[in-house]
C-alpha atoms as a PDB file:
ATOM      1  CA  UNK A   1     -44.113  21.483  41.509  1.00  0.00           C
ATOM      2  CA  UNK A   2     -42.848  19.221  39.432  1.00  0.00           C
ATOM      3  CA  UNK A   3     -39.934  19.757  36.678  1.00  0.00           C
ATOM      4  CA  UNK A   4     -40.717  20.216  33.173  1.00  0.00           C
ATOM      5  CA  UNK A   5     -38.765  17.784  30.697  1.00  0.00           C
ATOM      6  CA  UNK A   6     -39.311  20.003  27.433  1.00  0.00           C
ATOM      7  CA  UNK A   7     -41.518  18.488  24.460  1.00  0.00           C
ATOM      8  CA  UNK A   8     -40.287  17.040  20.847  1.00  0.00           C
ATOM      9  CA  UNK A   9     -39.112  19.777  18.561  1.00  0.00           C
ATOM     10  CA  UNK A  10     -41.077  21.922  16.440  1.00  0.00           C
ATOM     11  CA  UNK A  11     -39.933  23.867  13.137  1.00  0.00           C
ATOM     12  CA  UNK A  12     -40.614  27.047  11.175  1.00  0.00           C
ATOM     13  CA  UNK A  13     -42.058  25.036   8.743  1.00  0.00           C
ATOM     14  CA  UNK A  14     -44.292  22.838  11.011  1.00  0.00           C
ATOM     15  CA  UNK A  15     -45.413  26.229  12.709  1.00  0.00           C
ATOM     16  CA  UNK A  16     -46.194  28.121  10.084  1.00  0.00           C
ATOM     17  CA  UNK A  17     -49.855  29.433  10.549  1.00  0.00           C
ATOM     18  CA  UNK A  18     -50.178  30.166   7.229  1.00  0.00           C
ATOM     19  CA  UNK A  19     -50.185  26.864   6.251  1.00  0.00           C
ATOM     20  CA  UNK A  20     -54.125  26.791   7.239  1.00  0.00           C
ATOM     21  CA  UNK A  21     -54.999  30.220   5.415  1.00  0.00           C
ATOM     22  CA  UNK A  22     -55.399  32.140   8.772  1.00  0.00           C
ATOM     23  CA  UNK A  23     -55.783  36.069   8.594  1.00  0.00           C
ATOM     24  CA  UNK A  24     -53.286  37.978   9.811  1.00  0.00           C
ATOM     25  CA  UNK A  25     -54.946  39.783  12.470  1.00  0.00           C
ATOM     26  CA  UNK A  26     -56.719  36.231  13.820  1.00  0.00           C
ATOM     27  CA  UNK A  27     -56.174  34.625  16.812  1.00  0.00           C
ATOM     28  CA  UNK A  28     -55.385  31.388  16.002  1.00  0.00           C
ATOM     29  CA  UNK A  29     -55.233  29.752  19.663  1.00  0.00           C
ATOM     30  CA  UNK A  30     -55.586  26.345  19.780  1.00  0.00           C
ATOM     31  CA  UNK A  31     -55.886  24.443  23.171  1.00  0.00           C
ATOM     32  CA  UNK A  32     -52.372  22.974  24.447  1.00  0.00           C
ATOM     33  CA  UNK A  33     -51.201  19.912  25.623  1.00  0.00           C
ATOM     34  CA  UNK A  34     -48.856  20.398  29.194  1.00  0.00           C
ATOM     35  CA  UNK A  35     -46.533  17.387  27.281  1.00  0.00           C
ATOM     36  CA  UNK A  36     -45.975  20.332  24.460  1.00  0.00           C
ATOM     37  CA  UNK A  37     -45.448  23.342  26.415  1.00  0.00           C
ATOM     38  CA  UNK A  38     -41.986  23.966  25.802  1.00  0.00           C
ATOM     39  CA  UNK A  39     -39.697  23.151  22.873  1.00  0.00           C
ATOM     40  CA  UNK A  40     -36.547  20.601  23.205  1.00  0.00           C
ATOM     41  CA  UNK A  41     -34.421  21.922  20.032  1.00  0.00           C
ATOM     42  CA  UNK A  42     -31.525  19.583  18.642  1.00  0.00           C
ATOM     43  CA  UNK A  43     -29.601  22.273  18.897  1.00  0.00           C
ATOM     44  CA  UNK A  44     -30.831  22.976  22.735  1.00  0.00           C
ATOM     45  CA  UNK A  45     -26.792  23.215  23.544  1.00  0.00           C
ATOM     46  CA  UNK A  46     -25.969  25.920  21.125  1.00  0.00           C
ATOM     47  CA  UNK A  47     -28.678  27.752  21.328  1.00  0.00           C
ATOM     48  CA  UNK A  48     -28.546  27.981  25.733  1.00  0.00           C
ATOM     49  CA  UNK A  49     -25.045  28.776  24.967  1.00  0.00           C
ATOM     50  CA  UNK A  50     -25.996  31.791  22.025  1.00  0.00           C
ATOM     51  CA  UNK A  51     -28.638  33.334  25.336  1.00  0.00           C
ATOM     52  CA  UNK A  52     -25.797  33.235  28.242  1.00  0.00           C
ATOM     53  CA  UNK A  53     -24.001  35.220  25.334  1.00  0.00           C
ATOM     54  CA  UNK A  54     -26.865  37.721  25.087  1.00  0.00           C
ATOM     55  CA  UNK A  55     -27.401  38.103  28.041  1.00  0.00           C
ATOM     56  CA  UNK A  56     -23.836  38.627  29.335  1.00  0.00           C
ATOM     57  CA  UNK A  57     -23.767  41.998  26.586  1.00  0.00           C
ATOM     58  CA  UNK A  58     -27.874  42.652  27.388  1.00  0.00           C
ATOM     59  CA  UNK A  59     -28.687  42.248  30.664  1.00  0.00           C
ATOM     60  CA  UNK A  60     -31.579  44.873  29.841  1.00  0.00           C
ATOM     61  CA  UNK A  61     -33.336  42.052  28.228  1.00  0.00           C
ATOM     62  CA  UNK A  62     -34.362  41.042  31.571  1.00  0.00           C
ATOM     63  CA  UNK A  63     -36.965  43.027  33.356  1.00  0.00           C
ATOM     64  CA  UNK A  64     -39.095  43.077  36.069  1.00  0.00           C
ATOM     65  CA  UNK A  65     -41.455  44.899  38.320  1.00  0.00           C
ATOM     66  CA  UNK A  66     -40.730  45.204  42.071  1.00  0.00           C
ATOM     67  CA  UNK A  67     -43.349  43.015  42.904  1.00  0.00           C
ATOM     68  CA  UNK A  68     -42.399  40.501  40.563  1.00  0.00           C
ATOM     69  CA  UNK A  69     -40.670  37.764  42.825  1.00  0.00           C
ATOM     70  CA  UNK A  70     -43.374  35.285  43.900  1.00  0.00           C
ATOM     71  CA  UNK A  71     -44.030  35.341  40.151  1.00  0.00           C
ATOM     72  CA  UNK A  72     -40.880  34.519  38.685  1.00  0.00           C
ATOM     73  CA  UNK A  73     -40.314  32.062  41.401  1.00  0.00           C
ATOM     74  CA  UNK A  74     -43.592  29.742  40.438  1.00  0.00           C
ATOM     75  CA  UNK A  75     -42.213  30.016  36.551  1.00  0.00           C
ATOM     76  CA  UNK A  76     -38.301  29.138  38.021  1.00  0.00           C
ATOM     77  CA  UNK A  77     -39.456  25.906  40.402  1.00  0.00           C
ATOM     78  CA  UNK A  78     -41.296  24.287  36.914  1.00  0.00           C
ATOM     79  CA  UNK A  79     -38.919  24.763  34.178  1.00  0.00           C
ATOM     80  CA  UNK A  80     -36.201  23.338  36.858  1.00  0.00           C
ATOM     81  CA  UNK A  81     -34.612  26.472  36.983  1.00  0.00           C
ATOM     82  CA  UNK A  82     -31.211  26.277  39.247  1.00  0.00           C
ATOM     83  CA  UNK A  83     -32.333  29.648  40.986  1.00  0.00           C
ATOM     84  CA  UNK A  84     -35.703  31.924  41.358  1.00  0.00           C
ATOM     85  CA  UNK A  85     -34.693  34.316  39.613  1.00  0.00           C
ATOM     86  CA  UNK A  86     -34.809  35.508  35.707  1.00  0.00           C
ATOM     87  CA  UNK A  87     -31.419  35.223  35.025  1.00  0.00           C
ATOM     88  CA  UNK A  88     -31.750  31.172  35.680  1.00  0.00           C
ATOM     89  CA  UNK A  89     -34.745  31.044  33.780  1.00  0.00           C
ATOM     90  CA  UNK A  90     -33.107  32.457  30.847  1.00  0.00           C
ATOM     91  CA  UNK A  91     -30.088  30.321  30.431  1.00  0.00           C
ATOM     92  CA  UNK A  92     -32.606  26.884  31.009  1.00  0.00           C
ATOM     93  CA  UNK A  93     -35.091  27.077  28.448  1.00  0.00           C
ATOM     94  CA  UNK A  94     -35.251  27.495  24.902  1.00  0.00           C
ATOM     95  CA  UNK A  95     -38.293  30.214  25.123  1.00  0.00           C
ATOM     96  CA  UNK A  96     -38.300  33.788  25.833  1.00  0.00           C
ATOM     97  CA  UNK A  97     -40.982  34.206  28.996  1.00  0.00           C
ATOM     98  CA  UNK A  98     -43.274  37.399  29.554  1.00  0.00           C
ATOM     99  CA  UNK A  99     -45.085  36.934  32.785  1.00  0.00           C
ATOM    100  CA  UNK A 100     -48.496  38.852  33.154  1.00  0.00           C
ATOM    101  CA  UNK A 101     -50.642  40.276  36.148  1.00  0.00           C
ATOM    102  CA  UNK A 102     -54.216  41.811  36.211  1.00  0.00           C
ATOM    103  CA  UNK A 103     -54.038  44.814  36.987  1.00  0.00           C
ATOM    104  CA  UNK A 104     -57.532  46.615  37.200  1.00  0.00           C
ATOM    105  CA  UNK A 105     -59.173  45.948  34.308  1.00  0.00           C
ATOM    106  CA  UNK A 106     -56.394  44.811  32.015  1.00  0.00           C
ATOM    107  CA  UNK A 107     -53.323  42.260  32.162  1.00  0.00           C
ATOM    108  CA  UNK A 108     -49.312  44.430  32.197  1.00  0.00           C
ATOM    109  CA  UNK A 109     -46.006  42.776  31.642  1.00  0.00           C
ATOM    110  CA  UNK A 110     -45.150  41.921  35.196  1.00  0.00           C
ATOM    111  CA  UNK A 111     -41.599  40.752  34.352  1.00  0.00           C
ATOM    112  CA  UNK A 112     -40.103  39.507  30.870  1.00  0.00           C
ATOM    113  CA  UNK A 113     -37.184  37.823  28.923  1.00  0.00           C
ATOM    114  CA  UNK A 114     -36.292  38.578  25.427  1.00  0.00           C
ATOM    115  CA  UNK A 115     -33.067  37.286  24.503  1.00  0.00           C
ATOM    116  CA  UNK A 116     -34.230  36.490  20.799  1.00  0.00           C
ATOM    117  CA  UNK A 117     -36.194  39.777  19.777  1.00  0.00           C
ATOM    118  CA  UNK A 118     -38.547  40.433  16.778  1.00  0.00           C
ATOM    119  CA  UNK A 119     -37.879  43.775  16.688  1.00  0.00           C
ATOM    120  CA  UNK A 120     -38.672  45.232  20.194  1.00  0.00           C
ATOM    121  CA  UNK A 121     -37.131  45.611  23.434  1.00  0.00           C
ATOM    122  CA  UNK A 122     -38.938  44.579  26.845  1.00  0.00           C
ATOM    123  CA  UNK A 123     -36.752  47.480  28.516  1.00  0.00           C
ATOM    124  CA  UNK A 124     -39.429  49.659  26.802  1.00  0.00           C
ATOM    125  CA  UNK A 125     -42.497  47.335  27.748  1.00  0.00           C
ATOM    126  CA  UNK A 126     -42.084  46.459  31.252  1.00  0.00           C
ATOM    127  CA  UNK A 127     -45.146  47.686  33.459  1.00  0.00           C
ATOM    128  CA  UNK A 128     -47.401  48.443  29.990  1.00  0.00           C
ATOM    129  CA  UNK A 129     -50.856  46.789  29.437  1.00  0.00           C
ATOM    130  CA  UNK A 130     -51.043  44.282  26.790  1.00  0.00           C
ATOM    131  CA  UNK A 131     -52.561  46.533  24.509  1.00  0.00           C
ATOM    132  CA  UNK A 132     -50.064  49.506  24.507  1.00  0.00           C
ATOM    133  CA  UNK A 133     -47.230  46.851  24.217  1.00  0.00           C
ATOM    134  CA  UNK A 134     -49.054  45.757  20.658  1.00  0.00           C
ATOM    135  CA  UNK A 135     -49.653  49.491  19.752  1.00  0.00           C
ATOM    136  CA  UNK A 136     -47.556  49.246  16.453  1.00  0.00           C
ATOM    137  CA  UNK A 137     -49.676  46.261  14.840  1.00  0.00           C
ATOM    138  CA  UNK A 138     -52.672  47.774  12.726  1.00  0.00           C
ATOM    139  CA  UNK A 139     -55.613  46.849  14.445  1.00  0.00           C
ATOM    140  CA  UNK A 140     -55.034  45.492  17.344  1.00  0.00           C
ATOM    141  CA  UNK A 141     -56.672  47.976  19.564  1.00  0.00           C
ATOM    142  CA  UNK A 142     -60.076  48.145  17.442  1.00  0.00           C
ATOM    143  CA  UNK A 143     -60.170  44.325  16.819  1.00  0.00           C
ATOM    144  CA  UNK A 144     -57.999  42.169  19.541  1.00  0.00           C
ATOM    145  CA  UNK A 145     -57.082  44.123  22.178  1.00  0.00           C
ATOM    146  CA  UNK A 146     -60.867  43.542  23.649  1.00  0.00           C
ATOM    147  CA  UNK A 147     -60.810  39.255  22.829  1.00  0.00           C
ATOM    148  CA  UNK A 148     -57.321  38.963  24.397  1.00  0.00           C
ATOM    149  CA  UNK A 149     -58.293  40.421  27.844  1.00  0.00           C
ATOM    150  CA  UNK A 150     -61.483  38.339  27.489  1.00  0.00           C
ATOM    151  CA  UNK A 151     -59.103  35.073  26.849  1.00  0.00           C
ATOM    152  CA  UNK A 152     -56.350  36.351  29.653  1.00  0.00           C
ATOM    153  CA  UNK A 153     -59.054  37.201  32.242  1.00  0.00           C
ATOM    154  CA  UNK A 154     -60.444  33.456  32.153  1.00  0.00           C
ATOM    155  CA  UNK A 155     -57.598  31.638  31.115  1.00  0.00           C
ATOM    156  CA  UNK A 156     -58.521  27.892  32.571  1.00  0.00           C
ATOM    157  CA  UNK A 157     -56.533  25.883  30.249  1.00  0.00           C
ATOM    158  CA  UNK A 158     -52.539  25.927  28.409  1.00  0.00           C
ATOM    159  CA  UNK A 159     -53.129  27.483  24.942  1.00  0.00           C
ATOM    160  CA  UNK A 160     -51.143  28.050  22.177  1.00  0.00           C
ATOM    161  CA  UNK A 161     -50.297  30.166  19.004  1.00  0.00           C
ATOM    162  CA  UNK A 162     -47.847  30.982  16.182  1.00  0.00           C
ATOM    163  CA  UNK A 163     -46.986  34.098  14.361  1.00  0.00           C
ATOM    164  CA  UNK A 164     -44.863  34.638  11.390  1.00  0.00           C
ATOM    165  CA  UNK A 165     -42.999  37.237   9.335  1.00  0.00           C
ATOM    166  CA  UNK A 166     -40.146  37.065   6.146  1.00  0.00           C
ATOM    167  CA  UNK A 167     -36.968  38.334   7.268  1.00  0.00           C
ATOM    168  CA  UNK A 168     -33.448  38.837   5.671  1.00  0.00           C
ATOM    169  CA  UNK A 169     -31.792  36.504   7.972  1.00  0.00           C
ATOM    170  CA  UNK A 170     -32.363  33.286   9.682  1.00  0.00           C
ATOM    171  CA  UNK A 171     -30.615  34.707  12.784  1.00  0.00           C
ATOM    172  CA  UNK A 172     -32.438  34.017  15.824  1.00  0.00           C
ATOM    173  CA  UNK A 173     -31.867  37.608  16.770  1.00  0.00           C
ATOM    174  CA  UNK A 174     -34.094  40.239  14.707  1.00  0.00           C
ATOM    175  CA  UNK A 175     -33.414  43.421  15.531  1.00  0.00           C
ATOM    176  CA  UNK A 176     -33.426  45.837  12.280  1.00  0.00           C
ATOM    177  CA  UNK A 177     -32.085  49.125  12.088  1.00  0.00           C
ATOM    178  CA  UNK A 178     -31.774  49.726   8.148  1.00  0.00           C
ATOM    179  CA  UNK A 179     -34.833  51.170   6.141  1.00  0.00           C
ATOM    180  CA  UNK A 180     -36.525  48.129   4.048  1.00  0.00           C
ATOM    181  CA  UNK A 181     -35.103  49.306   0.440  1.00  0.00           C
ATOM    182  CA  UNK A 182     -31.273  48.378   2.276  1.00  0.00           C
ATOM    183  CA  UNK A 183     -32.293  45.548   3.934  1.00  0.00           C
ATOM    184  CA  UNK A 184     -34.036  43.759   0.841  1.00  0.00           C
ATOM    185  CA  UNK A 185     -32.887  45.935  -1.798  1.00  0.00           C
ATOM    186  CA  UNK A 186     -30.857  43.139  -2.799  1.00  0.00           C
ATOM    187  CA  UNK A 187     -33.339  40.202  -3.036  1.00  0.00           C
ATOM    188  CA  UNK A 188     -34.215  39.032  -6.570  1.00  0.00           C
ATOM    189  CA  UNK A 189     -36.164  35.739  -7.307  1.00  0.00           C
ATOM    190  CA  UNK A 190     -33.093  34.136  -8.221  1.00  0.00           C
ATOM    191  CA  UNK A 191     -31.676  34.517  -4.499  1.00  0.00           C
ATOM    192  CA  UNK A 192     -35.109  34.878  -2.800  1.00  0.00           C
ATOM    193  CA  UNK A 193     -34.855  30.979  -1.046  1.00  0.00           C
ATOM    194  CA  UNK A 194     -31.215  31.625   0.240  1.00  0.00           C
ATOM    195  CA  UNK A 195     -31.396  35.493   1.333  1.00  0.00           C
ATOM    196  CA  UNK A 196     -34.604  35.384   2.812  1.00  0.00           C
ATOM    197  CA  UNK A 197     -35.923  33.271   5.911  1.00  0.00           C
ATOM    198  CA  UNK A 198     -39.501  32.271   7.237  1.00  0.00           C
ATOM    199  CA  UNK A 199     -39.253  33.189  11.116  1.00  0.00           C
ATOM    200  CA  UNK A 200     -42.097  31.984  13.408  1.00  0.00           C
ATOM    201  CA  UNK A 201     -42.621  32.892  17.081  1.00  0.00           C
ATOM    202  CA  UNK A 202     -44.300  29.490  18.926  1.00  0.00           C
ATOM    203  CA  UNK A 203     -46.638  31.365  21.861  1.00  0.00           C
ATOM    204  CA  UNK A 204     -48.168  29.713  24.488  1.00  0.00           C
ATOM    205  CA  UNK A 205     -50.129  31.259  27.472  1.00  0.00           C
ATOM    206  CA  UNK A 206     -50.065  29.123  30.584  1.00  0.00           C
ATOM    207  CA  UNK A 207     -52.024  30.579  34.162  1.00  0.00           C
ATOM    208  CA  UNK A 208     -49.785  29.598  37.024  1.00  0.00           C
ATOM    209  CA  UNK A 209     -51.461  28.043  39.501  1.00  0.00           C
ATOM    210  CA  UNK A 210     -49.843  29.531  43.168  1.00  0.00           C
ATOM    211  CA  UNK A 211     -49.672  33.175  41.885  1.00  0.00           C
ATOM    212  CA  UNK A 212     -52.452  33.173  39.450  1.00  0.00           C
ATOM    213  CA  UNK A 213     -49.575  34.908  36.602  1.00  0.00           C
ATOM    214  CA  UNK A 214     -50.034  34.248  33.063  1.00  0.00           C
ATOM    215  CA  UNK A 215     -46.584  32.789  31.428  1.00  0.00           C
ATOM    216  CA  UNK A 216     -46.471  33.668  27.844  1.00  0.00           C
ATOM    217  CA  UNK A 217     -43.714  32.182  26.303  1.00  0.00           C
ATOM    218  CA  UNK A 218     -42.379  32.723  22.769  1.00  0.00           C
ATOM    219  CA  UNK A 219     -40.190  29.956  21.287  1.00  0.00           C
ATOM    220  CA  UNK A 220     -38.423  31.460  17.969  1.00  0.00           C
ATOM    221  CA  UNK A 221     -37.811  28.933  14.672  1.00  0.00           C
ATOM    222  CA  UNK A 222     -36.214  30.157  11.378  1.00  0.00           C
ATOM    223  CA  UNK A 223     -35.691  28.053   8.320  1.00  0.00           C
ATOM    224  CA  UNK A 224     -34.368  29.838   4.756  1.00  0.00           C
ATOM    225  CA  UNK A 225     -36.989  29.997   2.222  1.00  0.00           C
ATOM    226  CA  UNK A 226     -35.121  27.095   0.141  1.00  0.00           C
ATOM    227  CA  UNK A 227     -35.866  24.525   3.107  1.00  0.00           C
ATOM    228  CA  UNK A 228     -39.529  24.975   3.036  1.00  0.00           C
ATOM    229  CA  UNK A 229     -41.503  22.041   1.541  1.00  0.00           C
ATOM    230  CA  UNK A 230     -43.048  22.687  -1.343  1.00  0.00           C
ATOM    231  CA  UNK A 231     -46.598  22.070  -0.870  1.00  0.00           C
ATOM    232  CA  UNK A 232     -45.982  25.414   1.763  1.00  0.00           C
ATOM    233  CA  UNK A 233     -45.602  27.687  -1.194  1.00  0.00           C
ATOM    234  CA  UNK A 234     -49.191  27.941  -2.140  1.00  0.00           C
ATOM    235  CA  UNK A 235     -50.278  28.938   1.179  1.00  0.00           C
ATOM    236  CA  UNK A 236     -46.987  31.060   1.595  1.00  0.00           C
ATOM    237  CA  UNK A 237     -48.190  32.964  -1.531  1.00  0.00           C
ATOM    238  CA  UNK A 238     -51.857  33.264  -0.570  1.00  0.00           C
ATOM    239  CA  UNK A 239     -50.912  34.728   3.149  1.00  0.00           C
ATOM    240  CA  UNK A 240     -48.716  37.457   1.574  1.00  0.00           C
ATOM    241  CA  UNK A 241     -51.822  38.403  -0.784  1.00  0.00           C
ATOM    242  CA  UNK A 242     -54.408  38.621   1.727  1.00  0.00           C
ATOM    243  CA  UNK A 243     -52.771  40.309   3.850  1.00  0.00           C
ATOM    244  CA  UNK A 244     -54.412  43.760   4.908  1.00  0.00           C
ATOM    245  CA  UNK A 245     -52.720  46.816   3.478  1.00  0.00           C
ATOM    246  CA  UNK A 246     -51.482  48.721   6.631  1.00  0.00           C
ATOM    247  CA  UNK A 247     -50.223  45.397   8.028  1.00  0.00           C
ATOM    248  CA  UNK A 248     -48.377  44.773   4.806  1.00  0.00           C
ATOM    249  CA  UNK A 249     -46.774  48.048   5.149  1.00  0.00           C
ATOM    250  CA  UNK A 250     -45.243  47.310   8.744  1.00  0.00           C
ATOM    251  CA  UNK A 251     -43.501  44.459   7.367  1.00  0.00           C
ATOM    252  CA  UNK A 252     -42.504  46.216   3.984  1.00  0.00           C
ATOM    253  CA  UNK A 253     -44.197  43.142   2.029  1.00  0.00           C
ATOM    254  CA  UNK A 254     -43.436  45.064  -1.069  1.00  0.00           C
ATOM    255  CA  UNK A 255     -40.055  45.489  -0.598  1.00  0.00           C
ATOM    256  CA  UNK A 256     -39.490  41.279  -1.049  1.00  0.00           C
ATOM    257  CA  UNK A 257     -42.823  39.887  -2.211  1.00  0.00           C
ATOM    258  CA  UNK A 258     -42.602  40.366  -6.063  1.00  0.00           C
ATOM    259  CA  UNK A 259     -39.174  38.427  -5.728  1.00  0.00           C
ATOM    260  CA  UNK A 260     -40.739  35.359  -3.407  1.00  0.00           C
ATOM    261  CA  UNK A 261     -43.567  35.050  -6.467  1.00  0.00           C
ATOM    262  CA  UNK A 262     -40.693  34.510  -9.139  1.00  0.00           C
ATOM    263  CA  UNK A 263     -38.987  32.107  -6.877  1.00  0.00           C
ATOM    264  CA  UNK A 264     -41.799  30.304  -5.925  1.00  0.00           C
ATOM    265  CA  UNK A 265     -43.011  30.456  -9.353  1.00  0.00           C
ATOM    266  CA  UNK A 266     -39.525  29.264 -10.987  1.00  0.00           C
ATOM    267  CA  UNK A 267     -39.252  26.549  -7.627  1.00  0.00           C
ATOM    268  CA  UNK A 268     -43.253  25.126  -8.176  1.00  0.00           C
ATOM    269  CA  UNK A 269     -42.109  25.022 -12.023  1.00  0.00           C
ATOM    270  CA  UNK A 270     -38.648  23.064 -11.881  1.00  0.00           C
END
């Protein structure tokens, strides 16, 4: 199989779903072109460097089922990995990787890597259905869980995705543990753009061909709230007021929103 050379980078702004008004709890898969798959950051070099640091101090953010080896072999050979295993794959590629097997009637994290986590941990995922894994998000079960093992189960083409949240730092690495009044208790509109940062997960879902896996990978962009273009803002605004209630309160929108309006408000107005 031949190596993948990586595609022209992307950016949290470029990304940003938003930016075409789609609902929070909406698919949003587009089809993918094999030239995209995976990103080729400027920064490529610092940020391989950052994961061989994670994963020297987490090597439980690499997990796998017994079974997993033919698997994370087929992903290895076409990123160019130097070795079959995860530990190669990790330290080569920008992305995070979840592999995914059917198993019965539903698709399970076969074997993962999550060096850059949005708050979770694959330690506690590993061998879970794709619906328990998404158990936290406020209606998933009722209203995706059913079209994403539709999509998984007949998977015949690359597709891709972003998701987004506000966080209170651009860090690649997101993993809270301070109640939201402490970690944006401190965000007014006049320090909104520098304290607070878009971060987008780029997702793509790719069926490998010799062990039939699905690769879901999950490419991580940040950008500060004062580097977004303007004509973002609108759209930026509109997402955080549409979005549903119980969704807002998993991502304690009230704890920063009033403070991104006066920003935005002061930023549209300059």
């Amino acid at each position: 199989m031949a190596r993948y050379t990586g595609a022209m980078p992307h950016s949290a702004a470029s990304l940003a779903p938003f930016r075409r008004h789609h609902a929070t709890l909406r698919l949003g898969l587009t089809r993918l072109d094999m030239a995209d798959w995976l990103d080729s950051a400027p920064d490529m070099a610092a940020r391989l460097a950052l994961r061989r640091a994670r994963l020297a101090r987490h090597p439980d953010a690499l997990q796998a089922l017994a079974h997993a080896g033919p698997a994370v072999a087929e992903f290895a050979a076409r990123v160019g990995a130097a070795a079959p295993t995860l530990e190669a794959i990790a330290t080569t590629i920008h992305e995070d990787v979840m592999l995914l097997e059917r198993h019965g009637e539903q698709h399970r994290l076969l074997a993962g890597i999550l060096l850059f986590p949005s708050d979770w941990r694959v330690a506690d995922m590993i061998g879970k259905p794709v619906a328990a894994i998404h158990a936290r998000v406020p209606g998933f079960g009722d209203r995706l869980a059913a079209p994403i093992e539709h999509i998984l189960g007949n998977l015949d083409q690359p597709l891709q995705r972003a998701n987004w949240a506000i966080t209170e730092t651009p860090d690649l690495v997101y993993a809270p543990d301070l109640a939201p009044a402490l970690r944006f208790g401190h965000i007014t509109p006049e320090n909104a753009g520098s304290a607070l940062a878009l971060r987008v997960e780029r997702q793509t879902l790719t069926r490998m061909p010799e062990t039939g896996s699905i690769a879901f990978t999950i490419g991580i962009h940040t950008a500060a709230l004062d580097s977004l273009p303007l004509d973002l803002l609108p759209a930026l605004l509109h997402a955080l007021g549409a979005m549903p209630a119980a969704e807002a309160a998993r991502r304690a929108v009230a704890a920063f929103a009033p403070a991104i309006r006066g920003w935005a408000a002061q930023r549209m107005n300059a």
